[in-house]
Protein backbone atom coordinates (compact mmCIF):
# COMPACT_ATOMS: atom_id res chain seq x y z
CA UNK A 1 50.47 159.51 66.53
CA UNK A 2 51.64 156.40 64.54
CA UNK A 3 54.68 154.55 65.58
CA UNK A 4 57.43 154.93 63.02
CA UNK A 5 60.35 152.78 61.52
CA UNK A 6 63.58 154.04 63.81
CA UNK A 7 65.82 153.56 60.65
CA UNK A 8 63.69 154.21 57.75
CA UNK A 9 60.79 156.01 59.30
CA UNK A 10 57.87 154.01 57.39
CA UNK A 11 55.05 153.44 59.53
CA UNK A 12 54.65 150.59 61.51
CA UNK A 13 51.30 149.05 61.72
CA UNK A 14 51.26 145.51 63.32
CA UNK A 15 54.64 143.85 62.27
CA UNK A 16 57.00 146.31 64.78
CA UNK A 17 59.74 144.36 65.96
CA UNK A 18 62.23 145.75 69.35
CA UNK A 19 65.72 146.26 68.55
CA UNK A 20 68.29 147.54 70.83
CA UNK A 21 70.08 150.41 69.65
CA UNK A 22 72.78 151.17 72.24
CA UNK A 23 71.30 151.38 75.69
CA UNK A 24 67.15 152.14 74.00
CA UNK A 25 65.26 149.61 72.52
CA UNK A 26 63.24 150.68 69.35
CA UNK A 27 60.84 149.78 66.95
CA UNK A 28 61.59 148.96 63.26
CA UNK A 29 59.69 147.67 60.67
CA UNK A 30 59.98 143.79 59.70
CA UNK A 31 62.08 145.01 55.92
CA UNK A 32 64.88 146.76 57.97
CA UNK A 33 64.78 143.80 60.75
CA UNK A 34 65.67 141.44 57.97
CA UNK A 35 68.02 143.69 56.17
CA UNK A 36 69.89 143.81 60.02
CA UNK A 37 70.00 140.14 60.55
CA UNK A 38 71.60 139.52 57.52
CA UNK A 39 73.82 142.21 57.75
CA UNK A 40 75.34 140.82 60.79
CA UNK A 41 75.31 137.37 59.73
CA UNK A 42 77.17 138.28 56.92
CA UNK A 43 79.72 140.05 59.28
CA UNK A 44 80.05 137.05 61.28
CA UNK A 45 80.53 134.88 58.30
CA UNK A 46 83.51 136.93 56.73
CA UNK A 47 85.03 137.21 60.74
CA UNK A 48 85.07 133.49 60.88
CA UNK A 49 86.05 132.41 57.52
């Protein structure tokens, strides 16, 4: 069984990286890592400024 993209289910092949998702860490795929990390920097950006 392949491991699988928590949020958008593609299948991971090498490039899995751990996120924590409430108290579980998962695996997600390096597109929806990115998409995250700017997400939230975003987020912090508009917070501060």
């Amino acid at each position: 069984m392949e491991l699988k993209c928590y949020l958008c289910d593609a299948e991971l092949k090498t490039d899995a990286k751990p996120f924590k998702i409430g108290t579980k860490e998962e695996f997600i795929c390096v597109s929806c890592f990115t998409k995250t990390v700017n997400r939230r920097a975003a987020l912090d950006r508009e917070k501060s400024g």
